[in-house]
N, C-alpha and C. Protein backbone atom coordinates (compact mmCIF):
# COMPACT_ATOMS: atom_id res chain seq x y z
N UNK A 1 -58.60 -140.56 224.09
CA UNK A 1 -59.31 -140.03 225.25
C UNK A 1 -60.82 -140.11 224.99
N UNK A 2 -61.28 -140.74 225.83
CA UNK A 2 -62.45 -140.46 225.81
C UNK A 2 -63.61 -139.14 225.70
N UNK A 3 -64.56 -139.18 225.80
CA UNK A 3 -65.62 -137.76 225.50
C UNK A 3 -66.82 -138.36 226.72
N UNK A 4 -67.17 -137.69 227.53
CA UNK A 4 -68.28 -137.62 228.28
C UNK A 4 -69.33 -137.17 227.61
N UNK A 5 -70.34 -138.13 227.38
CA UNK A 5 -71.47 -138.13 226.72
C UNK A 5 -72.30 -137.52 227.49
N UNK A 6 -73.21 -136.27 227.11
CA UNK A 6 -74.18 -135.97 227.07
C UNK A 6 -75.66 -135.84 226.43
N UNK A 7 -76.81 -135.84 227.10
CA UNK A 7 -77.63 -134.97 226.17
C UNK A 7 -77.90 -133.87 225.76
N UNK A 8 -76.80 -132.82 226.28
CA UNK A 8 -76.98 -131.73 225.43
C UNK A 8 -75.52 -131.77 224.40
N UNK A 9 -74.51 -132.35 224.69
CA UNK A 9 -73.84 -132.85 223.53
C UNK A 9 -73.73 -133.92 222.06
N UNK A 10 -74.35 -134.61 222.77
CA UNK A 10 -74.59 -135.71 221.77
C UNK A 10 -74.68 -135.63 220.45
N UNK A 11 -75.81 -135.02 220.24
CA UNK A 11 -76.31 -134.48 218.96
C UNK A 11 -75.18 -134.08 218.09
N UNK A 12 -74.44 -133.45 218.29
CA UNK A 12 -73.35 -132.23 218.00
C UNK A 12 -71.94 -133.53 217.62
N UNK A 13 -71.57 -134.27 218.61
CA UNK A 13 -70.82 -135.44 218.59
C UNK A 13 -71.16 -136.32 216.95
N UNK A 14 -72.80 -136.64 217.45
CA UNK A 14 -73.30 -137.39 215.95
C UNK A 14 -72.94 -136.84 214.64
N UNK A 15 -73.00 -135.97 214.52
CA UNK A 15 -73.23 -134.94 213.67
C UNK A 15 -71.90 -134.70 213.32
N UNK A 16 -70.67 -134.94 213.63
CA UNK A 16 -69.26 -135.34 213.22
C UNK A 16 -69.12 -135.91 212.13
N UNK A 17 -68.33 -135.91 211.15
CA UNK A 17 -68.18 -137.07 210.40
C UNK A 17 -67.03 -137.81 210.69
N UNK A 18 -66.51 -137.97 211.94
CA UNK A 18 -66.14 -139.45 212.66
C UNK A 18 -66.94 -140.16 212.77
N UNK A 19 -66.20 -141.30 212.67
CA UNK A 19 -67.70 -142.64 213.52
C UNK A 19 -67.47 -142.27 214.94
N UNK A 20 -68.45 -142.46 215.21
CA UNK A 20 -69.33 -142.51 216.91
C UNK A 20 -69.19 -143.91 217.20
N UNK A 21 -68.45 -144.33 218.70
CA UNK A 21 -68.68 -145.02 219.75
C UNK A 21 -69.26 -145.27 221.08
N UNK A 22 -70.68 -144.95 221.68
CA UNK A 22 -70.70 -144.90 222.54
C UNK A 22 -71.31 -146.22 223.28
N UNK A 23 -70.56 -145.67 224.88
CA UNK A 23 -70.99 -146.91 226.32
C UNK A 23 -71.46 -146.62 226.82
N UNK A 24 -72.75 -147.12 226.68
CA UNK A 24 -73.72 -146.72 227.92
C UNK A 24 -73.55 -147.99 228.70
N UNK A 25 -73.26 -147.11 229.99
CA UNK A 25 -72.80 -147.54 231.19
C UNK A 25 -73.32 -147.27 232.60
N UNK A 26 -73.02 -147.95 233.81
CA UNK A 26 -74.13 -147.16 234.58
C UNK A 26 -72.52 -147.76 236.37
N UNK A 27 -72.16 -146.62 237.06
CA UNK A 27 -71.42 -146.80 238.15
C UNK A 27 -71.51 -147.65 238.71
N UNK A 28 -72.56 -148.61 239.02
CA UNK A 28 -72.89 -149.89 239.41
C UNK A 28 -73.21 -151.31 238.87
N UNK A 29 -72.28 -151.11 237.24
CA UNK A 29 -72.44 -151.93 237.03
C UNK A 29 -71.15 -152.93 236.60
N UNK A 30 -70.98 -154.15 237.50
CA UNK A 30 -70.03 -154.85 236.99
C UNK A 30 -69.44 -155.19 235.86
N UNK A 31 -70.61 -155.57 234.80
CA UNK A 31 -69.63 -155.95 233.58
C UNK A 31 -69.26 -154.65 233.18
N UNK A 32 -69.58 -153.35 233.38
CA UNK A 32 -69.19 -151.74 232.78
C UNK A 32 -67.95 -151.63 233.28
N UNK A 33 -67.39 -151.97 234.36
CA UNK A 33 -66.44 -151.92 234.74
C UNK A 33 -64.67 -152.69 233.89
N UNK A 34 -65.21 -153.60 233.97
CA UNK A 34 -64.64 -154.58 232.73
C UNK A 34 -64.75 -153.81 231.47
N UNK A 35 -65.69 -153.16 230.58
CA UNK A 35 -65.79 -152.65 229.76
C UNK A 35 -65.00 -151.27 229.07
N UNK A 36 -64.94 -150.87 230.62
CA UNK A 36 -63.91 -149.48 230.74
C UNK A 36 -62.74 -149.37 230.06
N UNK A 37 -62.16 -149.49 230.99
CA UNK A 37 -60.61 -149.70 230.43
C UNK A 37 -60.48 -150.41 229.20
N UNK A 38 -61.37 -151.44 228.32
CA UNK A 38 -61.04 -151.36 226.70
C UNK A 38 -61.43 -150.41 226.37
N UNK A 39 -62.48 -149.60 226.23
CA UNK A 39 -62.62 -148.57 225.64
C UNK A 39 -61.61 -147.61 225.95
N UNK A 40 -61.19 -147.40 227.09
CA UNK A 40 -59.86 -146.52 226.94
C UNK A 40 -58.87 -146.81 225.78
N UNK A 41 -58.68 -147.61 226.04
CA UNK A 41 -57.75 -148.14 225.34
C UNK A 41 -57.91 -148.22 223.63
N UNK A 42 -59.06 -148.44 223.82
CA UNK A 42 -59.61 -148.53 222.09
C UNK A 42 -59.54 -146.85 221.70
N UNK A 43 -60.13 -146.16 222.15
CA UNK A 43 -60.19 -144.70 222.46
C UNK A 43 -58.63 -143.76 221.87
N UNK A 44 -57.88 -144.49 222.57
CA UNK A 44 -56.37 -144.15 222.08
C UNK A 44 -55.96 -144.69 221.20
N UNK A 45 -56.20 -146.37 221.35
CA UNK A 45 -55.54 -146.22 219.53
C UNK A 45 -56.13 -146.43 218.47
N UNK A 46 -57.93 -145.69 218.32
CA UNK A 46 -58.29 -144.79 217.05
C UNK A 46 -58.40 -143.89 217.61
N UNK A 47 -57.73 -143.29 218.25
CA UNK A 47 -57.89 -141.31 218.11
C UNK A 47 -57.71 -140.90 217.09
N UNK A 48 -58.26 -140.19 216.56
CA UNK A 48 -58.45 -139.60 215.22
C UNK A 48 -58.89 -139.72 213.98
N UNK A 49 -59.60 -140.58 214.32
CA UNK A 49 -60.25 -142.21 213.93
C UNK A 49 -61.62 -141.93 214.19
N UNK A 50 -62.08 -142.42 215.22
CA UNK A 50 -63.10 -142.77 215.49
C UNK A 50 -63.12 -142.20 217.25
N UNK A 51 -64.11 -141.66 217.41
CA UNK A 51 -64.49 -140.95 218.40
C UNK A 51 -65.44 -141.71 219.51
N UNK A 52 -64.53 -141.98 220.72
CA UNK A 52 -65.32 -142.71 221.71
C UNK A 52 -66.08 -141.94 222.81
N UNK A 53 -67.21 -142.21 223.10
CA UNK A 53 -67.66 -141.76 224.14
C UNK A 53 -68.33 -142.37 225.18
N UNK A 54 -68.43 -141.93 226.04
CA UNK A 54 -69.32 -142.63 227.66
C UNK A 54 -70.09 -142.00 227.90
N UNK A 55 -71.78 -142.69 228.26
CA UNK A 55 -72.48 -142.10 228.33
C UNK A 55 -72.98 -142.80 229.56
N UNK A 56 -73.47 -141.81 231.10
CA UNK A 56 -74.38 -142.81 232.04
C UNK A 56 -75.57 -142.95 232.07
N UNK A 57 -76.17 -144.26 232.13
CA UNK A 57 -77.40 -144.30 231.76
C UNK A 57 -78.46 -143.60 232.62
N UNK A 58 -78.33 -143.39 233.51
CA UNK A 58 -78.90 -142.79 234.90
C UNK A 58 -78.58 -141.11 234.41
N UNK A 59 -77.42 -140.64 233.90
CA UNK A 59 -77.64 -138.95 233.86
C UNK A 59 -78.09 -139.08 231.91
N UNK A 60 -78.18 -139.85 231.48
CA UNK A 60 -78.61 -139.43 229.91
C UNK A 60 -79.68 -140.37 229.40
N UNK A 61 -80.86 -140.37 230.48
CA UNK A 61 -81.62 -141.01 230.13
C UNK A 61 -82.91 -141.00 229.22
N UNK A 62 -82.82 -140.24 229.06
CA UNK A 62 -83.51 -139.48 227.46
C UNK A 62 -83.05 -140.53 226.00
N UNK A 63 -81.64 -140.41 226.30
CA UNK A 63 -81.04 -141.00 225.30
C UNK A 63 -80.58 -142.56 225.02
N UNK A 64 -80.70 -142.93 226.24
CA UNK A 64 -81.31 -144.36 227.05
C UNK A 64 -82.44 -144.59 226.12
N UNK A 65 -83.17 -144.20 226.47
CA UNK A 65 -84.70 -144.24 226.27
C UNK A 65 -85.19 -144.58 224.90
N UNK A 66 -84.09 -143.28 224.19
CA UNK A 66 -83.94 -142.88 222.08
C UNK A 66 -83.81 -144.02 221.70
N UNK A 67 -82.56 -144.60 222.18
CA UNK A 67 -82.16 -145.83 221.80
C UNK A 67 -82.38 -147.34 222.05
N UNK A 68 -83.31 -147.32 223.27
CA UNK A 68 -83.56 -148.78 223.68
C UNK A 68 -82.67 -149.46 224.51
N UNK A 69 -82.34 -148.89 225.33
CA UNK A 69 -81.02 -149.02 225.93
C UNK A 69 -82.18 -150.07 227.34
N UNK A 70 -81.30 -150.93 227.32
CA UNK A 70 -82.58 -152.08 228.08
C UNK A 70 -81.70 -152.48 229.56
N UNK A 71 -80.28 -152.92 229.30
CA UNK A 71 -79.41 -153.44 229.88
C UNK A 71 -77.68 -152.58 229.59
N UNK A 72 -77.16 -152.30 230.54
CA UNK A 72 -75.47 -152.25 230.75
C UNK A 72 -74.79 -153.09 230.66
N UNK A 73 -73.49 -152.94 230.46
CA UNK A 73 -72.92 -152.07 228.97
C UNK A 73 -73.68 -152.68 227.65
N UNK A 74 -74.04 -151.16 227.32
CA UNK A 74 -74.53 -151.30 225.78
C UNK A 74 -73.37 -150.33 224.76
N UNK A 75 -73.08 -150.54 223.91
CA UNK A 75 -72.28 -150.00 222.98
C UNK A 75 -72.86 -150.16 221.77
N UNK A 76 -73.01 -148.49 221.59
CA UNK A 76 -73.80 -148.25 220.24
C UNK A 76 -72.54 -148.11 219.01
N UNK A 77 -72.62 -148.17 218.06
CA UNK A 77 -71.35 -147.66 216.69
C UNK A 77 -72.31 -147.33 215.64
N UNK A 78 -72.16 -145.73 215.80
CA UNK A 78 -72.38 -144.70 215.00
C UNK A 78 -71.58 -144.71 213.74
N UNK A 79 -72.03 -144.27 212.27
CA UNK A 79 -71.12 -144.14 211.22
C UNK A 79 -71.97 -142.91 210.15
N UNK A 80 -71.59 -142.35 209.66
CA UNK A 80 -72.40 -141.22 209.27
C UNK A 80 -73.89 -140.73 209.63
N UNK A 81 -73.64 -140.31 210.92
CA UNK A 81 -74.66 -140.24 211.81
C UNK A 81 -76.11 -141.31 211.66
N UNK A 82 -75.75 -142.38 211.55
CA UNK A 82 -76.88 -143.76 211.88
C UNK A 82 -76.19 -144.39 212.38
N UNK A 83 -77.10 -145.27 213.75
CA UNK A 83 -77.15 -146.03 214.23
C UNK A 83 -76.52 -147.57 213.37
N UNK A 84 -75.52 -148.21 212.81
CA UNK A 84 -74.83 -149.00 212.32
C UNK A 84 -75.02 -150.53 213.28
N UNK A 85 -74.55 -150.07 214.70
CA UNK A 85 -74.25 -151.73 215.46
C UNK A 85 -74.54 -151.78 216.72
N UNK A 86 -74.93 -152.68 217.61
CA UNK A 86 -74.90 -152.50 218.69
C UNK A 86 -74.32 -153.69 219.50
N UNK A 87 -73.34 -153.54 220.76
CA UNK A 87 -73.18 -154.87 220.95
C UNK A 87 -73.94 -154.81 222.70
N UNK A 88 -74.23 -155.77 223.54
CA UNK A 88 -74.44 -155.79 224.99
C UNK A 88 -74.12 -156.55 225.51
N UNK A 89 -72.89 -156.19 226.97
CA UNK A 89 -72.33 -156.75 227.37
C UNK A 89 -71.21 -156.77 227.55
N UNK A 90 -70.37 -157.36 228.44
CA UNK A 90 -69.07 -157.32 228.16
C UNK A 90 -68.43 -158.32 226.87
N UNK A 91 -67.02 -158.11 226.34
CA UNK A 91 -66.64 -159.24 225.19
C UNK A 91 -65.01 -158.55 225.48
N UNK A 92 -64.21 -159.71 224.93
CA UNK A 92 -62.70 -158.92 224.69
C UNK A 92 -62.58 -158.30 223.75
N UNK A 93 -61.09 -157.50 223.95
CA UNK A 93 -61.12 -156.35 223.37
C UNK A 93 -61.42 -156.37 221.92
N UNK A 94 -60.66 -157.93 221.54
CA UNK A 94 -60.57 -158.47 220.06
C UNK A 94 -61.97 -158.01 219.28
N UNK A 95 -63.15 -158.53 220.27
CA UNK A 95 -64.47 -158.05 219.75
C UNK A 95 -64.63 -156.80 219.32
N UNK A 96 -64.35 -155.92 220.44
CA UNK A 96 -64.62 -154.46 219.75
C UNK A 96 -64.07 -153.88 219.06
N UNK A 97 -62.75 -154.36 219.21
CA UNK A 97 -61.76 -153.33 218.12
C UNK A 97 -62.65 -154.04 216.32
N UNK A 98 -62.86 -155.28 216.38
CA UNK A 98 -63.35 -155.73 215.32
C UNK A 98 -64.86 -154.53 214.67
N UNK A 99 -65.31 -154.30 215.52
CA UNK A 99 -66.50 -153.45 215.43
C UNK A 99 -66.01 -151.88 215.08
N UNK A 100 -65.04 -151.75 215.83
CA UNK A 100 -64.46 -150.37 215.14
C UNK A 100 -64.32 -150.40 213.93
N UNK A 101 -63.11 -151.49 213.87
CA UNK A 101 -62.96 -151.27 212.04
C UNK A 101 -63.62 -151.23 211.38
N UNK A 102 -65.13 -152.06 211.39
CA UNK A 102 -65.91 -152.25 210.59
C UNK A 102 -66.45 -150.43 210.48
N UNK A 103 -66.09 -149.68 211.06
CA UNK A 103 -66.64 -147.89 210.84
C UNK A 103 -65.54 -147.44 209.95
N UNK A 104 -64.69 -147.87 209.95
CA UNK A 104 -63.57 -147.31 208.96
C UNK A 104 -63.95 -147.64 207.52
């Protein structure tokens, strides 16, 4: 399951010692859409694992901002609270799950 990213959560999320996944994403954007549903999916099978979240770029734009967030979908991968990877764009799932593991 996913986690609705905030900026008043975030911090708190990082600060896990799961790895961090997040999508910054924005309701209007096509390739985010495409992007979705792998992360669901990725979401479920590392639950417990690795912790996914969604973040919209339009309500967490602070954190947009932190990060350089330029273009949708951006996907950050967090691993003992640093910034580790980033990918932009859409890719198959093959891609990301590859990026997960690499947090394990």
């Amino acid at each position: 399951m996913e986690k609705i990213i905030t900026e008043q959560n975030f911090d708190a999320e990082l600060a896990s010692k799961q790895p961090l996944v997040v999508d910054f994403s924005a309701t209007w954007c096509g390739p985010c859409k495409k992007v979705a549903p792998i992360m669901t999916e990725l979401a479920e099978e590392y639950e417990g694992r690795v912790t996914v979240g969604k973040a919209d770029v339009e309500e967490c734009a602070g954190l947009a901002a932190r990060y350089g967030i330029a273009s949708v979908p951006t996907i950050l991968f967090f691993k003992d609270g640093e910034l580790v990877d980033r990918m932009v764009g859409a890719a198959p799932k093959s891609k990301f799950a590859e990026k997960f593991d690499t947090l394990l």
